[in-house]
PDB file of N, CA and C in Angstrom:
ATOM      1  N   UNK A   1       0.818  -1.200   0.000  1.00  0.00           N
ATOM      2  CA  UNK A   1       0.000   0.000   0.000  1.00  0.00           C
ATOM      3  C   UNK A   1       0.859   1.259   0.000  1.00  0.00           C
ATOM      4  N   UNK A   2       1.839   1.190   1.009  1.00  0.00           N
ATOM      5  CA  UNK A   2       2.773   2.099   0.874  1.00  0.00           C
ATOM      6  C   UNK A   2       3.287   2.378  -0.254  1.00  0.00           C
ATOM      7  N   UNK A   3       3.626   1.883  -1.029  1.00  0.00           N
ATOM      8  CA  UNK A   3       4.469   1.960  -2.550  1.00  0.00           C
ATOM      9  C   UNK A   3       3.429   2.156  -3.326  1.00  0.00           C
ATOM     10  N   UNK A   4       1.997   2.281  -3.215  1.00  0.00           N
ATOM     11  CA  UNK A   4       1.196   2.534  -4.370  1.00  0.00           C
ATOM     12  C   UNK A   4       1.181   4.404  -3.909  1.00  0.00           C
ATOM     13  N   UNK A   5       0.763   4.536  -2.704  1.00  0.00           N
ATOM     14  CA  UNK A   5       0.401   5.930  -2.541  1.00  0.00           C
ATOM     15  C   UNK A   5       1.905   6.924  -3.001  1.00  0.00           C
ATOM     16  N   UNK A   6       3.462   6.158  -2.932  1.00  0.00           N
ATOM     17  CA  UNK A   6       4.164   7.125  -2.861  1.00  0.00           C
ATOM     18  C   UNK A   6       4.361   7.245  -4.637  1.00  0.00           C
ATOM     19  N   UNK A   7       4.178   6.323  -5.081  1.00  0.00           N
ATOM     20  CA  UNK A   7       3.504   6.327  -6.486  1.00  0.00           C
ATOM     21  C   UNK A   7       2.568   6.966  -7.223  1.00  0.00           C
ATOM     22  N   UNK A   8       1.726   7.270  -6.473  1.00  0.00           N
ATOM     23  CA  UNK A   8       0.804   8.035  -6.570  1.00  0.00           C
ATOM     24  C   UNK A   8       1.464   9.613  -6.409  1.00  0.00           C
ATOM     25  N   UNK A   9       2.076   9.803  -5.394  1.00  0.00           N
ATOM     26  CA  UNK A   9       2.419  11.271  -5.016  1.00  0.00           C
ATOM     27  C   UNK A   9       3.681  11.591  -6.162  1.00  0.00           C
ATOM     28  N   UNK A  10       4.310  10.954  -7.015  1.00  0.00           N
ATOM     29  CA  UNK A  10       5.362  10.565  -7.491  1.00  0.00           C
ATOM     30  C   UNK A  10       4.352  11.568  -9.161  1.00  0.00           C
ATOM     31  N   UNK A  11       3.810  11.089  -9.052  1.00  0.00           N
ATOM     32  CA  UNK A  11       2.637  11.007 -10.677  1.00  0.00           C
ATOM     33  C   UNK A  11       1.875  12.437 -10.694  1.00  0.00           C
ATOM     34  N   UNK A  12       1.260  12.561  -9.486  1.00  0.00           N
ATOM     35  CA  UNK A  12       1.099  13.992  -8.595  1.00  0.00           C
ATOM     36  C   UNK A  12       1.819  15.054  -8.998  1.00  0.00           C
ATOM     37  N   UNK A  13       3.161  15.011  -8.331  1.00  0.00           N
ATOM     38  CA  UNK A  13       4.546  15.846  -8.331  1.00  0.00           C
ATOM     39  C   UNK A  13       5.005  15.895 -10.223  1.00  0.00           C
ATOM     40  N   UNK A  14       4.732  14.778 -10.845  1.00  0.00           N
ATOM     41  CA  UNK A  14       5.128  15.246 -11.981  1.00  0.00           C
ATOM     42  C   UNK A  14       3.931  15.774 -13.230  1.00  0.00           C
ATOM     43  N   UNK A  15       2.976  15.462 -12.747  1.00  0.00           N
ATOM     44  CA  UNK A  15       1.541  16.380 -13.686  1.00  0.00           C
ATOM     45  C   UNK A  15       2.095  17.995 -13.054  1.00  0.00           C
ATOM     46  N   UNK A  16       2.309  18.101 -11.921  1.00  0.00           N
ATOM     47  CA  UNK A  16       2.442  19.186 -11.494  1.00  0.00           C
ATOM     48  C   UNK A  16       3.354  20.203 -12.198  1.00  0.00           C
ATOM     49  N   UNK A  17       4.428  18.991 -12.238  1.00  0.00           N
ATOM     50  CA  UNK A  17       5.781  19.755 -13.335  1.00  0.00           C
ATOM     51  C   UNK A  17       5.554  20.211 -14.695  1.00  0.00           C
ATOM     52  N   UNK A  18       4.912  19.266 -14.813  1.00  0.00           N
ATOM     53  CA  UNK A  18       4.591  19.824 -16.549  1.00  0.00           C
ATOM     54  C   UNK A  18       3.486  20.485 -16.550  1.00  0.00           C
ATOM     55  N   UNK A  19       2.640  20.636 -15.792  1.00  0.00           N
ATOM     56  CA  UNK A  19       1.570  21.840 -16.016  1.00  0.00           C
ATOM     57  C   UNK A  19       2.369  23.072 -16.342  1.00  0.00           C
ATOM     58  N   UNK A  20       3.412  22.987 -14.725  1.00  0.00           N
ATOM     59  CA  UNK A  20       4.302  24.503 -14.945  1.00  0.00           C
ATOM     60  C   UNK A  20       4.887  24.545 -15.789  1.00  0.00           C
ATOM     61  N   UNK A  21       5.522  23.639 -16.147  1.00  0.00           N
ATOM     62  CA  UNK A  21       6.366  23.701 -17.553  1.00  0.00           C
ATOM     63  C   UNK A  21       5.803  24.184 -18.863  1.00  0.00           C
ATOM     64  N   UNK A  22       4.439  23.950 -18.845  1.00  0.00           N
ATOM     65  CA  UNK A  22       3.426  24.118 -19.669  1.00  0.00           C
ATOM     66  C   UNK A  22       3.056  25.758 -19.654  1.00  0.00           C
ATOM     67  N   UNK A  23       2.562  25.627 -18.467  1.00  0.00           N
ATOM     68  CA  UNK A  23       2.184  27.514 -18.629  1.00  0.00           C
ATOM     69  C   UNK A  23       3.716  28.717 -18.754  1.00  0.00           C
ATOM     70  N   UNK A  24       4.827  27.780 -18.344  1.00  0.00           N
ATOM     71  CA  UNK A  24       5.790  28.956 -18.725  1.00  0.00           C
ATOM     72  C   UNK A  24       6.561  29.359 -19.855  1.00  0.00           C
ATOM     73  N   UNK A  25       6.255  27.703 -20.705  1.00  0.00           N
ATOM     74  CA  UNK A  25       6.489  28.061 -22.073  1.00  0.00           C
ATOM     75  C   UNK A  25       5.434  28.746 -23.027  1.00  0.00           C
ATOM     76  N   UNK A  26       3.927  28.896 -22.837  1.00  0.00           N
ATOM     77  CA  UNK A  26       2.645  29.842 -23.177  1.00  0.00           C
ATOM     78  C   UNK A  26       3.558  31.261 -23.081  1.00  0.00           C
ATOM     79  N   UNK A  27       3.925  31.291 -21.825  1.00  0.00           N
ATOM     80  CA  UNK A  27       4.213  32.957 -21.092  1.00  0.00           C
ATOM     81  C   UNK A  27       5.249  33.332 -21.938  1.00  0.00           C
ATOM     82  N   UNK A  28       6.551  32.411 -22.307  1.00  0.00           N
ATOM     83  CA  UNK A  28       7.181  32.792 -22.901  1.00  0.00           C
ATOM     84  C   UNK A  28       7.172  32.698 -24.733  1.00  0.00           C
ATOM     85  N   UNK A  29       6.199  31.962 -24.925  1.00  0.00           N
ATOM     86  CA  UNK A  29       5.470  32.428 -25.790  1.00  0.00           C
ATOM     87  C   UNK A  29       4.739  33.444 -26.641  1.00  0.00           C
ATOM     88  N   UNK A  30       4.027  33.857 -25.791  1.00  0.00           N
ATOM     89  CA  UNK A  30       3.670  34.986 -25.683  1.00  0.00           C
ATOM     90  C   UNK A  30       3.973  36.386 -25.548  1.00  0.00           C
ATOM     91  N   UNK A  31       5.100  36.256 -24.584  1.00  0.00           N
ATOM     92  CA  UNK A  31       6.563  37.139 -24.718  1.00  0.00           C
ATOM     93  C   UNK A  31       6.984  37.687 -26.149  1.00  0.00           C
ATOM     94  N   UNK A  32       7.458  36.232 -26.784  1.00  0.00           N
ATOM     95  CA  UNK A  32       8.460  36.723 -27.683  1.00  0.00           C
ATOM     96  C   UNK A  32       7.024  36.906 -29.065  1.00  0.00           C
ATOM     97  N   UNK A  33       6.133  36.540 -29.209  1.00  0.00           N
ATOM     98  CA  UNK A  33       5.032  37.623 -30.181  1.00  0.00           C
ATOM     99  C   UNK A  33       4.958  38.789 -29.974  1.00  0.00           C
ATOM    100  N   UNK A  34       4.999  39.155 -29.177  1.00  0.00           N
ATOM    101  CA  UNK A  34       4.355  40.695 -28.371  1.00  0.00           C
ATOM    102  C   UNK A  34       5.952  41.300 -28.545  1.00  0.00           C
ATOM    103  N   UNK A  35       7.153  41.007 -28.594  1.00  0.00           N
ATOM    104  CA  UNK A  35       8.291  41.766 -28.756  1.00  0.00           C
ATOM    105  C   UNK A  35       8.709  41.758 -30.156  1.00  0.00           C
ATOM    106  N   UNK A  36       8.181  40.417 -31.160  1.00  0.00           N
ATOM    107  CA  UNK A  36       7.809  40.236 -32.433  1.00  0.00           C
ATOM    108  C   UNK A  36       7.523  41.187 -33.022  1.00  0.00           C
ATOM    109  N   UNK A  37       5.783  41.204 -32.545  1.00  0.00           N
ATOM    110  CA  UNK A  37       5.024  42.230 -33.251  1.00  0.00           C
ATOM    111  C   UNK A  37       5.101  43.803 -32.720  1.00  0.00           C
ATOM    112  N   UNK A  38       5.975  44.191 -31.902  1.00  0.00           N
ATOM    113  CA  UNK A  38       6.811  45.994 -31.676  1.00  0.00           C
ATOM    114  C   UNK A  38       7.925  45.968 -32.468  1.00  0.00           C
ATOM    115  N   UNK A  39       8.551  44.752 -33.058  1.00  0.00           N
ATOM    116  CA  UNK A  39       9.527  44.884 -34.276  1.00  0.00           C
ATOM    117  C   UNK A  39       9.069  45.188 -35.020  1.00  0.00           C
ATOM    118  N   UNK A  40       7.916  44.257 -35.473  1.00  0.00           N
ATOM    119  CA  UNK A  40       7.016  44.784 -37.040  1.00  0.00           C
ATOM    120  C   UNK A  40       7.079  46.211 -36.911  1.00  0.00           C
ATOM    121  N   UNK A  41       5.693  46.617 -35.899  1.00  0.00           N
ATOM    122  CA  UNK A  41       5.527  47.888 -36.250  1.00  0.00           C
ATOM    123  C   UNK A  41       6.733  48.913 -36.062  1.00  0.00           C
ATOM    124  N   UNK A  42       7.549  48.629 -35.164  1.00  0.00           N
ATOM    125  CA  UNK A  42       8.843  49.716 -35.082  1.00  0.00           C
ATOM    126  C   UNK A  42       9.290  49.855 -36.889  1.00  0.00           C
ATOM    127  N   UNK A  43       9.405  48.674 -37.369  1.00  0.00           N
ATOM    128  CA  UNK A  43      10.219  48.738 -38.682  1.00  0.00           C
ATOM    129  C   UNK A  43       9.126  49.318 -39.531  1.00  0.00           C
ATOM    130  N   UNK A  44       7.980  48.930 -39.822  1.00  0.00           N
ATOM    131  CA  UNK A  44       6.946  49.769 -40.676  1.00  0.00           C
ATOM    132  C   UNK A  44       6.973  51.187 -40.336  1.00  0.00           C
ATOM    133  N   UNK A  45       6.891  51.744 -38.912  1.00  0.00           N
ATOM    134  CA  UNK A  45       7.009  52.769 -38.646  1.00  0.00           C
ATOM    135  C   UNK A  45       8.171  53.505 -39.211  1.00  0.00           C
ATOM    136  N   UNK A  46       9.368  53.382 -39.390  1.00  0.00           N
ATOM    137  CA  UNK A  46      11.034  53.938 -40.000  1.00  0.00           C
ATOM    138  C   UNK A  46      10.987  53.749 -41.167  1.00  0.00           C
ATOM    139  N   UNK A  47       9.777  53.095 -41.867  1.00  0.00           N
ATOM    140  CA  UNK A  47      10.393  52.825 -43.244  1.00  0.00           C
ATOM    141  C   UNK A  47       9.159  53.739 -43.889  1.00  0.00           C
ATOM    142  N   UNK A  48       8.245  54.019 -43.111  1.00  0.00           N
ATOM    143  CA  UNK A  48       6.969  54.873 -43.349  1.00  0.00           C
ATOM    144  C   UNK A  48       7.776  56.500 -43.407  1.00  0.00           C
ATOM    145  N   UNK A  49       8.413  56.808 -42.414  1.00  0.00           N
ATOM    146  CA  UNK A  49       8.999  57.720 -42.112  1.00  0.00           C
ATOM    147  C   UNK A  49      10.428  58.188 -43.189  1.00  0.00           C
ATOM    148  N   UNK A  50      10.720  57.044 -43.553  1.00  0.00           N
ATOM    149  CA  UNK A  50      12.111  56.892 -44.835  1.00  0.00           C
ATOM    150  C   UNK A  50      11.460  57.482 -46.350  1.00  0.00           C
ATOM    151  N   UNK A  51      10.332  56.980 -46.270  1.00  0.00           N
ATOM    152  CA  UNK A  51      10.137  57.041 -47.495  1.00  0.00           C
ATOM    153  C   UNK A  51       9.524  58.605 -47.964  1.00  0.00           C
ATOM    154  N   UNK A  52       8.944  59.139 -46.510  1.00  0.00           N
ATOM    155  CA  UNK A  52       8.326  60.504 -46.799  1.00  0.00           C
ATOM    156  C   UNK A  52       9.810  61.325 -46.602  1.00  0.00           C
ATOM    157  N   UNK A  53      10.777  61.202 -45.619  1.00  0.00           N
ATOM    158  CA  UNK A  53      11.655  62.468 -45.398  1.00  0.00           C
ATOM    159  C   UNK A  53      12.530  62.200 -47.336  1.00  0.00           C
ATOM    160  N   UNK A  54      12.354  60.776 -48.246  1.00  0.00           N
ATOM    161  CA  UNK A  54      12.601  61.080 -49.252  1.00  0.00           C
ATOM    162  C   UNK A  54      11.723  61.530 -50.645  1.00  0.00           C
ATOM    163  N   UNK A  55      10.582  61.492 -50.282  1.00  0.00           N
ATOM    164  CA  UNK A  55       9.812  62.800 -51.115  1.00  0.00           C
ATOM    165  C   UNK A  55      10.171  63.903 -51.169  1.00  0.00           C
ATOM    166  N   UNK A  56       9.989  64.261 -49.530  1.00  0.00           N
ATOM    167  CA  UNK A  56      10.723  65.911 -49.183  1.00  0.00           C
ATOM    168  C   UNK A  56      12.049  65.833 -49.971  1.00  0.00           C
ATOM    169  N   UNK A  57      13.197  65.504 -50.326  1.00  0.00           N
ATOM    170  CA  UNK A  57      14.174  65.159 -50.617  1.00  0.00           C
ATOM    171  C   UNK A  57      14.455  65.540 -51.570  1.00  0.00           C
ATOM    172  N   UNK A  58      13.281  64.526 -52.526  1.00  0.00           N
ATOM    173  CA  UNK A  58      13.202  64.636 -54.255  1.00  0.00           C
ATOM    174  C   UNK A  58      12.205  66.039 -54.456  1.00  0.00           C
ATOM    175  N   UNK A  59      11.323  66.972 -53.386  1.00  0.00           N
ATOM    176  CA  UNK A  59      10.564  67.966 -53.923  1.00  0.00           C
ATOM    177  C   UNK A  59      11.633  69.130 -53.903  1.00  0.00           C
ATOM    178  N   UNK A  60      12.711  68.757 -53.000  1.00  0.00           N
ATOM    179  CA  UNK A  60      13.621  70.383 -52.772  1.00  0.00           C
ATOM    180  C   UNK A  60      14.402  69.893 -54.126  1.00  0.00           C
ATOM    181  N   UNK A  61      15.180  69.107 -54.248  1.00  0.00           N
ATOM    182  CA  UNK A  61      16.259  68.428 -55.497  1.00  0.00           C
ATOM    183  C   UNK A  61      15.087  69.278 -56.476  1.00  0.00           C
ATOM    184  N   UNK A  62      13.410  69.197 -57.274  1.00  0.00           N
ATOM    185  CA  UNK A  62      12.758  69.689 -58.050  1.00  0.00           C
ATOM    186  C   UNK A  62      13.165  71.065 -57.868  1.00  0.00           C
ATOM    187  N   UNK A  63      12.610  71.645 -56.725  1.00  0.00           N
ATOM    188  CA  UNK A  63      12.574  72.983 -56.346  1.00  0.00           C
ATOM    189  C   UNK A  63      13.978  73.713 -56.734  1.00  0.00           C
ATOM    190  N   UNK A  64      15.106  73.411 -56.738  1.00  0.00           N
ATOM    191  CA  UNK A  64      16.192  73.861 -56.663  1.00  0.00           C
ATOM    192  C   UNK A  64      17.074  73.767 -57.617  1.00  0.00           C
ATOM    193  N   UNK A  65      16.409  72.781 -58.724  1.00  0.00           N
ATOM    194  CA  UNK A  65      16.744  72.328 -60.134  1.00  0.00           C
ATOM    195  C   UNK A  65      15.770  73.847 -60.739  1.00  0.00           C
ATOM    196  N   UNK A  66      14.926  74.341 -60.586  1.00  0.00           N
ATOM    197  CA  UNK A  66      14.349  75.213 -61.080  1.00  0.00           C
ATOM    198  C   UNK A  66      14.718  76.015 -61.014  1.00  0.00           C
TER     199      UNK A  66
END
């Protein structure tokens, strides 16, 4: 009887482990999307911004050709 229950607590202790193991790879999961997707937009954002300070760029180059 003894050896079934510490068996039992044995099976216990390791559902336990991998639950946690479970929710901390979600968390870190989740982590690295969310630092993912502030790359995206950081880089859309600079390249949004690249492309207008080179309009301005090409309207003075017009302006100054005139």
């Amino acid at each position: 009887m003894k050896n079934i229950e510490e068996i039992e607590k044995k099976a216990i202790r390791a559902v336990k482990i991998s639950l946690a193991s479970i929710a901390i790879s979600l968390f870190l999961g989740i982590l690295s999307l969310w630092v993912l997707l502030n790359q995206v937009t950081v880089s859309v954002s600079i390249d949004k911004k690249i492309t207008k300070i080179e309009k301005q760029l090409a309207d003075i180059k017009k302006v100054e050709s005139k």
